[in-house]
N, C-alpha and C. Protein backbone atom coordinates (compact mmCIF):
# COMPACT_ATOMS: atom_id res chain seq x y z
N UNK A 1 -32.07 10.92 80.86
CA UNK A 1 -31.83 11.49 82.15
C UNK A 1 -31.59 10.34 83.13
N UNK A 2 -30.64 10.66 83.74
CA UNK A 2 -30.46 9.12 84.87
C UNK A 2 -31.04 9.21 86.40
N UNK A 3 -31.07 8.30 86.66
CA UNK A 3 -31.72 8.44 88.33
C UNK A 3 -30.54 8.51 89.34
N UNK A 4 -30.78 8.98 90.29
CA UNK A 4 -29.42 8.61 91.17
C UNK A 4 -29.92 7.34 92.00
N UNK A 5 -28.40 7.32 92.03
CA UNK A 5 -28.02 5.76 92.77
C UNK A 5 -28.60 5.76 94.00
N UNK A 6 -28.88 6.98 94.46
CA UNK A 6 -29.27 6.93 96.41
C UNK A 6 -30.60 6.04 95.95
N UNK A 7 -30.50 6.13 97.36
CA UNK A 7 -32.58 5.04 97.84
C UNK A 7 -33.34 6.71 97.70
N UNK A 8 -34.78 5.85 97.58
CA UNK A 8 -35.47 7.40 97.40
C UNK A 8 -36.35 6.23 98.06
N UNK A 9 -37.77 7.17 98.55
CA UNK A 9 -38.88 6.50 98.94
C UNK A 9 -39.95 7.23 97.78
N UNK A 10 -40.42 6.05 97.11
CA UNK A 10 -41.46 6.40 96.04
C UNK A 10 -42.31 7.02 96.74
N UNK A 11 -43.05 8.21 96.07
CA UNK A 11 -44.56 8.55 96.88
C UNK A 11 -45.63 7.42 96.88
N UNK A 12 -45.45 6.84 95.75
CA UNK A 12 -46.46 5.87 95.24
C UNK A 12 -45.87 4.51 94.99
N UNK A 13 -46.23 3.23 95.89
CA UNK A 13 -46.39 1.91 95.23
C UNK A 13 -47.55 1.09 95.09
N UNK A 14 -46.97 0.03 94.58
CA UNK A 14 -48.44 -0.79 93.57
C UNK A 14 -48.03 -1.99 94.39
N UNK A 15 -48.33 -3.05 95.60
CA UNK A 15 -48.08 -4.01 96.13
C UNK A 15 -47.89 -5.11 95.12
N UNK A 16 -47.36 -6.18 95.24
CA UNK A 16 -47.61 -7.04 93.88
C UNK A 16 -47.82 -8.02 94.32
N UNK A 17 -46.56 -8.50 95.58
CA UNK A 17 -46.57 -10.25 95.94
C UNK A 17 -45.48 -9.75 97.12
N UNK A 18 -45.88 -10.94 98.03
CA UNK A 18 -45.00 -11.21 99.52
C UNK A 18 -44.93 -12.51 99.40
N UNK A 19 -43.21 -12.91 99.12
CA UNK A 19 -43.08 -14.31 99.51
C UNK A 19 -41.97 -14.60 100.34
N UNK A 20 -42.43 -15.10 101.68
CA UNK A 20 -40.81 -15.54 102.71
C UNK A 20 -40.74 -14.19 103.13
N UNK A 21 -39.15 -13.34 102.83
CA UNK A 21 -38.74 -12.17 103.39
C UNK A 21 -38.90 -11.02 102.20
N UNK A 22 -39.53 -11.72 101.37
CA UNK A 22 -39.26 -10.91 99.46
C UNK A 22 -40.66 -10.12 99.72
N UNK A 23 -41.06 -8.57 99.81
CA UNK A 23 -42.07 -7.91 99.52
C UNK A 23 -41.14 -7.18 98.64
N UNK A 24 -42.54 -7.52 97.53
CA UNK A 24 -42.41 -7.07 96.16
C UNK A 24 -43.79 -5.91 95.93
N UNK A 25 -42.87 -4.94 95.59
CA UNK A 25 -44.04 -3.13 95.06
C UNK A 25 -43.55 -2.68 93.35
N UNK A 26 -44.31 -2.34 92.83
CA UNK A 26 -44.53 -1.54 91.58
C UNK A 26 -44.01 0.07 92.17
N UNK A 27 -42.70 0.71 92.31
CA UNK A 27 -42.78 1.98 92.32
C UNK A 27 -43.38 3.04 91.11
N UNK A 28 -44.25 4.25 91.55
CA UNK A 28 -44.37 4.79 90.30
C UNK A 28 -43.68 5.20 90.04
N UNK A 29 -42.95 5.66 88.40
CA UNK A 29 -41.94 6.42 87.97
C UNK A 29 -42.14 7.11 86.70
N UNK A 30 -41.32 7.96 86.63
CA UNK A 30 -41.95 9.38 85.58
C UNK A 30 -41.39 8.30 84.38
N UNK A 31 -41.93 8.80 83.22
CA UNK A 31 -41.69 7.67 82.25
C UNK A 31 -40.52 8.25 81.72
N UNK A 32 -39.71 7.28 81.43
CA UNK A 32 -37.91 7.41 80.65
C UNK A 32 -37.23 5.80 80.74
N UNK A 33 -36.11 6.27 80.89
CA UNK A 33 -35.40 4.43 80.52
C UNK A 33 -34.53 4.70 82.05
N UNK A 34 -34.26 5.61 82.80
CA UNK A 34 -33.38 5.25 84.25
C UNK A 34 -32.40 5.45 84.20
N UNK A 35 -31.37 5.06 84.32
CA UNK A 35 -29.73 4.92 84.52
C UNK A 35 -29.44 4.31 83.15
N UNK A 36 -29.02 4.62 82.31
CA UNK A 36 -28.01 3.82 81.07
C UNK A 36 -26.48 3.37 81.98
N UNK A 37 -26.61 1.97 81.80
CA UNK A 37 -25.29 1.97 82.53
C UNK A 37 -24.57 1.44 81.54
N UNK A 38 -23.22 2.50 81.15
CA UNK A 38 -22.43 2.40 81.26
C UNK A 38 -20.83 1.52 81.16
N UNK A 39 -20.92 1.26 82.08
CA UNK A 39 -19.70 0.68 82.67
C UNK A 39 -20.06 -0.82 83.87
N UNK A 40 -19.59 -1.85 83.70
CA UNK A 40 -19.72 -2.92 84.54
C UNK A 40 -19.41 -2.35 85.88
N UNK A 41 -19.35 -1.55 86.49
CA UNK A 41 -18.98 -0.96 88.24
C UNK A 41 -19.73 0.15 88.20
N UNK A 42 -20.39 0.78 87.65
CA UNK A 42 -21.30 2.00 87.06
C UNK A 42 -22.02 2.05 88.86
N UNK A 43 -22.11 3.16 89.23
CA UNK A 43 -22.91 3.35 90.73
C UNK A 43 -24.40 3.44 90.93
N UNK A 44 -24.69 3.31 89.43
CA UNK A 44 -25.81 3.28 89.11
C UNK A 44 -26.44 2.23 89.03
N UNK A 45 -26.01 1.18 88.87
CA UNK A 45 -26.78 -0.03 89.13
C UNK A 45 -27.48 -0.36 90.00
N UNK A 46 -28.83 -1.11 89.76
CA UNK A 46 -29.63 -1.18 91.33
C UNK A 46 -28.60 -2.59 91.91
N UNK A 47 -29.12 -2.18 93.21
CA UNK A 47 -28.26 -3.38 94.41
C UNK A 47 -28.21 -4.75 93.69
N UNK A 48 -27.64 -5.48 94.10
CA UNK A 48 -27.26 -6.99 93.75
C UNK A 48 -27.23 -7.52 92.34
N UNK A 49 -27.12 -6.31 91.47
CA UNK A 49 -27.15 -6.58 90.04
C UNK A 49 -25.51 -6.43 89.63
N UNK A 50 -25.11 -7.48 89.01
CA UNK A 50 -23.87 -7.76 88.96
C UNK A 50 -23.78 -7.47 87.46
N UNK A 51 -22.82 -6.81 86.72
CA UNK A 51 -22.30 -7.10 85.26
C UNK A 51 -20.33 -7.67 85.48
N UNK A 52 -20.42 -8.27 84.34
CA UNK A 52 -18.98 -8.42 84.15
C UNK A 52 -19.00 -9.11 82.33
N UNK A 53 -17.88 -8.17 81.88
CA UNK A 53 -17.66 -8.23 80.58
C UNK A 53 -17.00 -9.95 80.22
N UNK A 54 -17.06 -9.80 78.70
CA UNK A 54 -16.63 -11.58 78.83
C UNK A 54 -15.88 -11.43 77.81
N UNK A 55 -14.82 -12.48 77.25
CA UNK A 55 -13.81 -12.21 76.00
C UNK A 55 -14.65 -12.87 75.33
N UNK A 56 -14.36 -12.47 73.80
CA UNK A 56 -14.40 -13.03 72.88
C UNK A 56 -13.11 -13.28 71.75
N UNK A 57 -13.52 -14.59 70.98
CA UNK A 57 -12.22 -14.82 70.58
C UNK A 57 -12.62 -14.78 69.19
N UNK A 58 -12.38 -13.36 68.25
CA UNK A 58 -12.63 -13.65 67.14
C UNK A 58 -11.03 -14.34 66.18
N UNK A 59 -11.85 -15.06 64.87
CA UNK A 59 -10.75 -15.20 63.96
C UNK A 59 -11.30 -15.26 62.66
N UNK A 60 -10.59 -15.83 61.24
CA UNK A 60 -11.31 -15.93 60.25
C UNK A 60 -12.10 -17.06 59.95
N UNK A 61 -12.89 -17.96 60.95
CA UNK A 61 -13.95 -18.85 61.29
C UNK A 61 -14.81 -18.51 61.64
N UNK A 62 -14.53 -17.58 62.57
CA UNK A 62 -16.10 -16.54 63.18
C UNK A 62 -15.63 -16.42 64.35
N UNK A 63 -16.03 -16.92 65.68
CA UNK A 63 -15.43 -16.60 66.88
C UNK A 63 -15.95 -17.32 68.32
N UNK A 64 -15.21 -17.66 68.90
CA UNK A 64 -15.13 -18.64 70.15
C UNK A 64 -15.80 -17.69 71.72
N UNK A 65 -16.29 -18.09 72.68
CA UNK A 65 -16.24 -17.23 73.69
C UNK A 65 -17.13 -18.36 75.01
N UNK A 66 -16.44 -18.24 76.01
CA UNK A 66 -16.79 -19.06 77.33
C UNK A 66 -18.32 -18.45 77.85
N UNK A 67 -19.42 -19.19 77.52
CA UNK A 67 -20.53 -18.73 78.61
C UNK A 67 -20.05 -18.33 79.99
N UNK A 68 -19.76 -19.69 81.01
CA UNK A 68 -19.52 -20.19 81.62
C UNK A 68 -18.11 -21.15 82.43
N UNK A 69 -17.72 -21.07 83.26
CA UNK A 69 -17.02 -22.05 83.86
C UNK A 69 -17.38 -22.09 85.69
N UNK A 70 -18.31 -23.64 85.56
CA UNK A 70 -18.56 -23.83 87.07
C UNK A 70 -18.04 -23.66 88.12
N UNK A 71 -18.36 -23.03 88.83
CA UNK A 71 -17.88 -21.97 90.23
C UNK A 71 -16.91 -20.97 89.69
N UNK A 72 -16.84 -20.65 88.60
CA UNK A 72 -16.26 -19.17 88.62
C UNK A 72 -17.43 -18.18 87.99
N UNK A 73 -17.00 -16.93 87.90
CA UNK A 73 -17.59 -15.77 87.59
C UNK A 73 -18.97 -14.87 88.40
N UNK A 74 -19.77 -14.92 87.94
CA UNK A 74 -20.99 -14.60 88.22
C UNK A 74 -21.70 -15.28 88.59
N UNK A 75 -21.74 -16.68 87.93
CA UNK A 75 -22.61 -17.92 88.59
C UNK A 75 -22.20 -18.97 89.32
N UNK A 76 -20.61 -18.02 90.02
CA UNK A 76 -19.93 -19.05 90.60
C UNK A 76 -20.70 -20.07 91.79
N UNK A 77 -21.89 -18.85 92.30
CA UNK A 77 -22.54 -19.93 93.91
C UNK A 77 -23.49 -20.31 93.02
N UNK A 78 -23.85 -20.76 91.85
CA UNK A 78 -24.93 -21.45 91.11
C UNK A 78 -24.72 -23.05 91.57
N UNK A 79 -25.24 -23.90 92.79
CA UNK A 79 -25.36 -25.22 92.67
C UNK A 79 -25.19 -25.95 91.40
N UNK A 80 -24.36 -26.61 90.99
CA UNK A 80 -24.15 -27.51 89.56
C UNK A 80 -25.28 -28.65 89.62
N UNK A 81 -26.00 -29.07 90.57
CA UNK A 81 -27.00 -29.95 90.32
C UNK A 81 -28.52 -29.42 90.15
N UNK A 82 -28.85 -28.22 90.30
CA UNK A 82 -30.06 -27.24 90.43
C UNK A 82 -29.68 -26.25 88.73
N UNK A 83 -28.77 -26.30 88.53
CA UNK A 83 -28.70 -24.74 87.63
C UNK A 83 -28.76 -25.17 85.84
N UNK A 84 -29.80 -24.71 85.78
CA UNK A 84 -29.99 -24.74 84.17
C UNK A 84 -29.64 -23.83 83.16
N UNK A 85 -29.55 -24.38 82.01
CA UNK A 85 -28.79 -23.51 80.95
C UNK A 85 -29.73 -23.36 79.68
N UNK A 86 -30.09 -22.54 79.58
CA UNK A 86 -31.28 -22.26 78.34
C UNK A 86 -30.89 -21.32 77.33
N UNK A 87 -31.62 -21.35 76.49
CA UNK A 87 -31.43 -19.94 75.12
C UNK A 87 -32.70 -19.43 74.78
N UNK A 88 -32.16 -18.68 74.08
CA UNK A 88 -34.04 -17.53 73.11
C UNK A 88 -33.29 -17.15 72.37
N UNK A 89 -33.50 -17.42 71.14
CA UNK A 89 -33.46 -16.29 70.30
C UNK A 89 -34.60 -16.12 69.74
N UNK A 90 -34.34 -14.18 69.60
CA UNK A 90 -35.21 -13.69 68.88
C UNK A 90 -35.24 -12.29 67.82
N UNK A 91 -36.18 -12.23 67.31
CA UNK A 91 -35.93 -11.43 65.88
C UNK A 91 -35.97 -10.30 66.60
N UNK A 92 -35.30 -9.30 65.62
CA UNK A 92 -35.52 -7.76 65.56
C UNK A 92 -36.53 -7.56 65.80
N UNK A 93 -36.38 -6.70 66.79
CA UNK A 93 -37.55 -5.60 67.25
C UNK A 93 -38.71 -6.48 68.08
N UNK A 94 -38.09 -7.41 68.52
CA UNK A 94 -39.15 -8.11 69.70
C UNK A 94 -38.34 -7.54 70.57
N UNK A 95 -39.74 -7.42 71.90
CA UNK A 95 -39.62 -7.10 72.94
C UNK A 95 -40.08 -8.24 74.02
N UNK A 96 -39.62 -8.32 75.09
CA UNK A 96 -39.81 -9.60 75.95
C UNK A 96 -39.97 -9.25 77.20
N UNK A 97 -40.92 -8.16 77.67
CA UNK A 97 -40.77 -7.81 79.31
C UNK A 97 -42.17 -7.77 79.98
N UNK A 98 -42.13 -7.98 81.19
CA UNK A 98 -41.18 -8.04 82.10
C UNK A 98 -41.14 -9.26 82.92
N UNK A 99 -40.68 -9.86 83.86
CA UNK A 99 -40.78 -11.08 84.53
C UNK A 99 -39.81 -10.86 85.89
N UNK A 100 -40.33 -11.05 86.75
CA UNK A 100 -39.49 -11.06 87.63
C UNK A 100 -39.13 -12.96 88.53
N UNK A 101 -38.37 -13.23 89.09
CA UNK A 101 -38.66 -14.49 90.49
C UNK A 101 -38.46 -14.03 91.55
N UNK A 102 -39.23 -15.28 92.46
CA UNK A 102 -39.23 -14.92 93.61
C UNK A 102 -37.82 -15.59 94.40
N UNK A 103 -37.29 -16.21 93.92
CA UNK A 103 -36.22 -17.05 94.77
C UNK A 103 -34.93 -17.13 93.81
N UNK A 104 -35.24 -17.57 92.01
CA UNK A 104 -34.25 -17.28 91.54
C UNK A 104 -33.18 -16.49 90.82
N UNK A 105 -31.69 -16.48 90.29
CA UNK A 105 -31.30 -15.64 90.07
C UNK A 105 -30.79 -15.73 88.82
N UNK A 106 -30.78 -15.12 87.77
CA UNK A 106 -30.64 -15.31 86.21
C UNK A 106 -29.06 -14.61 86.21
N UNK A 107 -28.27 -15.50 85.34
CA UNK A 107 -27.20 -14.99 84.60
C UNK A 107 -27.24 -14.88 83.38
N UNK A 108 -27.25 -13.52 82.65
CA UNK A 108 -27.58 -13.54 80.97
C UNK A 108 -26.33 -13.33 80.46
N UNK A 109 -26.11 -14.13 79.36
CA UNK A 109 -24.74 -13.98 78.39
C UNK A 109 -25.14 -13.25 76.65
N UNK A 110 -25.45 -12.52 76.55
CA UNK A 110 -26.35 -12.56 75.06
C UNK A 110 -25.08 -12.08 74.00
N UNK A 111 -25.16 -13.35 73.18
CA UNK A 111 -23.85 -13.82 72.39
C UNK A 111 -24.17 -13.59 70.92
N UNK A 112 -24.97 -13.48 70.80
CA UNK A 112 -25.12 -12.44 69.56
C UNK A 112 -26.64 -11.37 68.89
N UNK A 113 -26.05 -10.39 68.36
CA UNK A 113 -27.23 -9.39 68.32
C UNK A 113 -26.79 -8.38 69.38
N UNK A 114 -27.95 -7.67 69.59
CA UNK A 114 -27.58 -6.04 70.73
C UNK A 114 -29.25 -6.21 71.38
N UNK A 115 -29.13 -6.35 72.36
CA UNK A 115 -30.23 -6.49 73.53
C UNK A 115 -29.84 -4.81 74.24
N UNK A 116 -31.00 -4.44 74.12
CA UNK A 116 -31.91 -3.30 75.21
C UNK A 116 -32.44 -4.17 76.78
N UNK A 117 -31.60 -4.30 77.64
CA UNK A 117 -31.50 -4.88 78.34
C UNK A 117 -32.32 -3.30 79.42
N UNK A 118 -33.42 -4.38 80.59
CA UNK A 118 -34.53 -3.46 81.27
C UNK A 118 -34.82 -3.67 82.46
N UNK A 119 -34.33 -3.23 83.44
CA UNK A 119 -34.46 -3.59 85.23
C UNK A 119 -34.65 -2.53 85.59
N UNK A 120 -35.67 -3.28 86.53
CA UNK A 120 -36.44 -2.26 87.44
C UNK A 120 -36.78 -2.88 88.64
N UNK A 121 -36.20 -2.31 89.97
CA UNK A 121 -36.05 -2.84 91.37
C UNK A 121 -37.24 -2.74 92.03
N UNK A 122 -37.88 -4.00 91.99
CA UNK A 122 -39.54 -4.02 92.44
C UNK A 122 -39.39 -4.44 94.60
N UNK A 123 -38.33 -4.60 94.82
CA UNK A 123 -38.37 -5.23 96.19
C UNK A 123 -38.11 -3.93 97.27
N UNK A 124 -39.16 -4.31 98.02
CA UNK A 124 -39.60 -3.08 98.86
C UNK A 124 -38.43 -3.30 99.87
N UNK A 125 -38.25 -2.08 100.42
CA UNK A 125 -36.60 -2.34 101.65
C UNK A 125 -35.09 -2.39 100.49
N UNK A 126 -35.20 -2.76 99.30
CA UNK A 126 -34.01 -2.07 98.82
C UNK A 126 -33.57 -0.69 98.71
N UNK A 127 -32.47 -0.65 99.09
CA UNK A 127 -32.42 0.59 98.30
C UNK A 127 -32.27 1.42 97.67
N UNK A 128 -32.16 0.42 96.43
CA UNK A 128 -32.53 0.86 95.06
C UNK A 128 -34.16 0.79 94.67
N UNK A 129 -35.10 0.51 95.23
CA UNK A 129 -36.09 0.31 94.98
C UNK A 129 -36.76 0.90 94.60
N UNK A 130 -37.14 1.10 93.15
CA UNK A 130 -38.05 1.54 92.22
C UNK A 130 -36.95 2.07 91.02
N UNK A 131 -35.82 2.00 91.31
CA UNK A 131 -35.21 2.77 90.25
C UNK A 131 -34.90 1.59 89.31
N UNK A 132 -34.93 1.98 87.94
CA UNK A 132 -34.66 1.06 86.71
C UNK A 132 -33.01 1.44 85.77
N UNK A 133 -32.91 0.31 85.41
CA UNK A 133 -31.50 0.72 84.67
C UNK A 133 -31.74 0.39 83.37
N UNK A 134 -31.08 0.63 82.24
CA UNK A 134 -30.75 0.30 80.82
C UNK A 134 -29.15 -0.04 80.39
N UNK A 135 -29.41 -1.03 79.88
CA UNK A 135 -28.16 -1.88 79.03
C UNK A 135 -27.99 -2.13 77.84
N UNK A 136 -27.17 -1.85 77.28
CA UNK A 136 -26.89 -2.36 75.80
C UNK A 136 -26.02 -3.29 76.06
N UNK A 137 -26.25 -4.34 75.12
CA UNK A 137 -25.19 -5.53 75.70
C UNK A 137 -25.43 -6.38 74.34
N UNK A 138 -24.35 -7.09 74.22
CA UNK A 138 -24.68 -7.96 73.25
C UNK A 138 -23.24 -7.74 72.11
N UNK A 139 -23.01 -8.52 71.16
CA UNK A 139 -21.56 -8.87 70.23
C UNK A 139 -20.83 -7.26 70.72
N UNK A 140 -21.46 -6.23 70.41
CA UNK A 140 -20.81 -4.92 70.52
C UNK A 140 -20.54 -4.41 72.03
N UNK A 141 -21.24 -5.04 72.84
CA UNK A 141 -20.77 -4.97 74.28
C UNK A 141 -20.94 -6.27 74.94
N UNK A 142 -20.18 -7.47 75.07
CA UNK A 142 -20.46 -8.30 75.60
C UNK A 142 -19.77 -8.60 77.05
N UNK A 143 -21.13 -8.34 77.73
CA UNK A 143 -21.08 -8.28 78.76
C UNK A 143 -22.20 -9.65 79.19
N UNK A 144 -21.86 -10.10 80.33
CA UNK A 144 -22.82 -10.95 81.22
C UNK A 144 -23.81 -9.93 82.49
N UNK A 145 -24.96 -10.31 82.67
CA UNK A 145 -25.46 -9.73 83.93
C UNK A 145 -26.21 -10.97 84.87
N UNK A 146 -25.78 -10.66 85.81
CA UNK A 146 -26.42 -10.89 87.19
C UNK A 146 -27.53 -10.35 87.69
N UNK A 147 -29.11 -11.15 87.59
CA UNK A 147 -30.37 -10.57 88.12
C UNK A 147 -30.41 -10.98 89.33
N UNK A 148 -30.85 -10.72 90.65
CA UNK A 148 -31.21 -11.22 91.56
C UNK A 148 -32.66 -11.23 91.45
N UNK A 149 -33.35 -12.21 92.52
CA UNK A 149 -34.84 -12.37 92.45
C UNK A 149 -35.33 -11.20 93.31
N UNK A 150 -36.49 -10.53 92.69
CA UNK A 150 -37.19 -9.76 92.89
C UNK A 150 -36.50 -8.28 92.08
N UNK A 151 -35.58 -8.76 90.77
CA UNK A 151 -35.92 -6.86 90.05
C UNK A 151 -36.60 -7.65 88.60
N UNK A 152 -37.30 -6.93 88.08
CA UNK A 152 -38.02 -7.17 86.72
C UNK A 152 -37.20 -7.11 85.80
N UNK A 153 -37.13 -8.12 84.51
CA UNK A 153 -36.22 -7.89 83.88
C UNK A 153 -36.96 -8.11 82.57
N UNK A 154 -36.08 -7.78 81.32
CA UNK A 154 -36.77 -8.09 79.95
C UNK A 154 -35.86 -7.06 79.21
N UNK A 155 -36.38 -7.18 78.01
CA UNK A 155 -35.28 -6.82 76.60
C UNK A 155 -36.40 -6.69 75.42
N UNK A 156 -35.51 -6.05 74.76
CA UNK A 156 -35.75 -5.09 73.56
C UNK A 156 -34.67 -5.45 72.37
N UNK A 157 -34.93 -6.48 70.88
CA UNK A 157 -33.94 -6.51 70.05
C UNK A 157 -33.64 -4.85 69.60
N UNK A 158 -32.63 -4.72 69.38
CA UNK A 158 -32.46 -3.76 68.81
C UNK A 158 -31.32 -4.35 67.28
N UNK A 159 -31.42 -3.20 66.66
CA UNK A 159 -30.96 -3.74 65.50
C UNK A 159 -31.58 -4.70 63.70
N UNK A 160 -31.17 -4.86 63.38
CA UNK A 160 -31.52 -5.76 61.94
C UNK A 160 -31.30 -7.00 62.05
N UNK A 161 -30.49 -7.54 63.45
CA UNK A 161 -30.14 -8.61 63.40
C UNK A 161 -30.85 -9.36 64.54
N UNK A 162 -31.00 -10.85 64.78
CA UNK A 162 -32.13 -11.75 65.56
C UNK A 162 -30.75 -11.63 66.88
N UNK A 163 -31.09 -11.79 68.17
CA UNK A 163 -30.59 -12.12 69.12
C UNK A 163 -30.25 -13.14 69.46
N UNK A 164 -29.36 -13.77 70.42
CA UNK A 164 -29.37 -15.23 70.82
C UNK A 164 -28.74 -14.75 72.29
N UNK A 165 -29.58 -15.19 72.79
CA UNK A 165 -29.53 -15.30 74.39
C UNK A 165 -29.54 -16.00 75.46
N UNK A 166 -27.98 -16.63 75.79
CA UNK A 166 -27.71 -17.75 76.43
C UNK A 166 -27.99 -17.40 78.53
N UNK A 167 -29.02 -17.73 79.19
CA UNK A 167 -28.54 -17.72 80.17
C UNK A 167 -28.80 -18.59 80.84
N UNK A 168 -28.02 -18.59 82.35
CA UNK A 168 -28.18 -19.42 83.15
C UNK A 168 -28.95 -19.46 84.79
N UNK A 169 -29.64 -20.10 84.93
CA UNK A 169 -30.40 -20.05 86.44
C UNK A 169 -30.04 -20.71 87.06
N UNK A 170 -30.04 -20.66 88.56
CA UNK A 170 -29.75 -21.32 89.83
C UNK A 170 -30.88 -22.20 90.30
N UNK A 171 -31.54 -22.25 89.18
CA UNK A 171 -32.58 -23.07 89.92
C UNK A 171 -33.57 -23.50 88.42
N UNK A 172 -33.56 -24.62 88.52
CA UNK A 172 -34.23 -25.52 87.32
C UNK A 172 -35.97 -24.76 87.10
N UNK A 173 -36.42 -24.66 85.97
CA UNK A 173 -37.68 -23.55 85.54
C UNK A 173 -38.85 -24.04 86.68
N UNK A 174 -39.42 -23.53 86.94
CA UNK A 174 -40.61 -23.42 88.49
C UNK A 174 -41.39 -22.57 87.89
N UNK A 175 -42.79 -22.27 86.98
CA UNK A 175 -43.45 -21.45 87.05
C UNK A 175 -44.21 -20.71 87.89
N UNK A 176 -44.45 -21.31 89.58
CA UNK A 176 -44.68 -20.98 90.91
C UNK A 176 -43.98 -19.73 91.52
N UNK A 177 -42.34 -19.67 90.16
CA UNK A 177 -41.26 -18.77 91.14
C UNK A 177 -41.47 -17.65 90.18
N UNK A 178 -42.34 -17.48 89.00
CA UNK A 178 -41.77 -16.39 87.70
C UNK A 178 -43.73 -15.54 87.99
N UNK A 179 -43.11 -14.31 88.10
CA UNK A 179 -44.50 -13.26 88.00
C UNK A 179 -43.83 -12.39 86.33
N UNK A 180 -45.07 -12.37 86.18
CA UNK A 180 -44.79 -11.35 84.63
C UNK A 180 -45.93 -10.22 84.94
N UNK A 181 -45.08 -8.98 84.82
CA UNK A 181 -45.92 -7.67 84.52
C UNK A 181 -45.80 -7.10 83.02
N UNK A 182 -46.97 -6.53 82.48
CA UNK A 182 -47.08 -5.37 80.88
C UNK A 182 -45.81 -4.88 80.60
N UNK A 183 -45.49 -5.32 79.87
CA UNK A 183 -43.94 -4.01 78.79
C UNK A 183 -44.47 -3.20 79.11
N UNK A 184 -45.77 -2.73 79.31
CA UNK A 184 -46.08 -1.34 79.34
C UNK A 184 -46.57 -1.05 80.72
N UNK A 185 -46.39 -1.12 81.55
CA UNK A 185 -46.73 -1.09 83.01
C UNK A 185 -46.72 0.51 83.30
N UNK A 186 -48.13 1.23 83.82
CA UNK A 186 -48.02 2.60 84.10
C UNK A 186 -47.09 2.86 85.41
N UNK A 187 -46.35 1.76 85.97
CA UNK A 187 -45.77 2.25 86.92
C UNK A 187 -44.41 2.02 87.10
N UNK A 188 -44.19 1.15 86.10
CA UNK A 188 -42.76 0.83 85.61
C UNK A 188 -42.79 1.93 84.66
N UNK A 189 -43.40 2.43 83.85
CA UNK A 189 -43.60 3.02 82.64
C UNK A 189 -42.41 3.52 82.33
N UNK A 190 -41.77 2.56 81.50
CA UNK A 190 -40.27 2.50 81.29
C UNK A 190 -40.67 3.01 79.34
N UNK A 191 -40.19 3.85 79.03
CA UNK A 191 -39.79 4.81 77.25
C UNK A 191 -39.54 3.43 76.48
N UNK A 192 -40.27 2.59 75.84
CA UNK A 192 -39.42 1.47 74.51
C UNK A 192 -38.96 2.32 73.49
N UNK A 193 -39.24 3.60 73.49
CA UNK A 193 -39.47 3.74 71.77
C UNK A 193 -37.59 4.39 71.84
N UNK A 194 -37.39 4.29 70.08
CA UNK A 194 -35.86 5.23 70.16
C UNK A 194 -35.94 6.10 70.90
N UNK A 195 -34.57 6.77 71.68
CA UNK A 195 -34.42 7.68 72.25
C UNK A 195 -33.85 9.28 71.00
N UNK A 196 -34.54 9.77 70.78
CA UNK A 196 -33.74 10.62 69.74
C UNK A 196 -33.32 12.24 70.28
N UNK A 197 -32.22 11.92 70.56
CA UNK A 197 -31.00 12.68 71.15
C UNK A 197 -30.27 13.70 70.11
């Protein structure tokens, strides 16, 4: 079932952290997965969350494909002297949530495997705030996303196969800037399990 795109005012939030102009709340939400989006322009996306699809170049070698090119795309306002480039991979059926920052902004490229990709708009005054989205992304949809600081993010392998997950930050690792809430949070209380439809 999807949420709509409008702002809603939760009956219920969970305060978490105030930093600068960033108040950050736990909305409660009935438990499900949110918006499946779709489509990279999908209206469903919470605010400042960017997707954009990426080529890949297969051949009979295996196949080529651009993370990145400095000042274009998604991480085009990424400072080139601040912005780091990291990976994870990980096996089937790990799950990795949730984490949000307070200042920085993640670009994920996940270049091979199928990621259950998991946001949920914790910043009070958006207005998307409290609503969560779902992504499939990965070799079979490769797409890039754009997190801004303050929505929770994390993933779910899906599949038989290990993930590899290239992304990039605007800002070199700060554990001062990263809050982590429960995969299982009663107020995120976001569905992991299959959906059986």
């Amino acid at each position: 079932m999807s949420q709509p795109s409008m702002s809603r005012s939760p009956a219920v939030t969970r305060p978490l952290i105030s930093s600068g102009d960033l108040d950050l709340a736990i909305a409660e939400s009935p438990k499900g997965i949110g918006s499946v989006i779709g489509s990279p322009d999908s209206k469903d996306l919470i605010a400042g969350v960017r997707v954009q699809p990426f080529s890949v170049y297969p051949d009979d070698r295996g196949y080529f494909l651009e993370v990145q090119r400095i000042g274009n795309g998604l991480a085009a306002t990424f400072p080139p002297e601040t912005t780091q480039i990291s990976a994870a991979l990980s096996y089937p059926g790990t799950m990795k949530a949730f984490h949000f920052h307070l200042f920085q902004h993640d670009c994920w490229t996940p270049v091979k495997g199928l990621l259950q990709v998991v946001l949920a708009d914790l910043r009070l005054g958006s207005p998307t705030h409290g609503l969560r989205n779902t992504l499939y992304v990965g070799a079979l949809r490769p797409w890039q996303v754009l997190i801004p600081p303050g929505v929770a993010h994390g993933y779910k392998v899906i599949g038989r196969e290990e993930a590899l997950l290239v992304y990039l930050t605007d800002r070199f690792y700060n554990p001062k800037d990263e809050g982590r809430i429960p995969y299982n949070d009663p107020g995120i209380n976001y569905d992991w399990k299959t959906q059986y439809k």
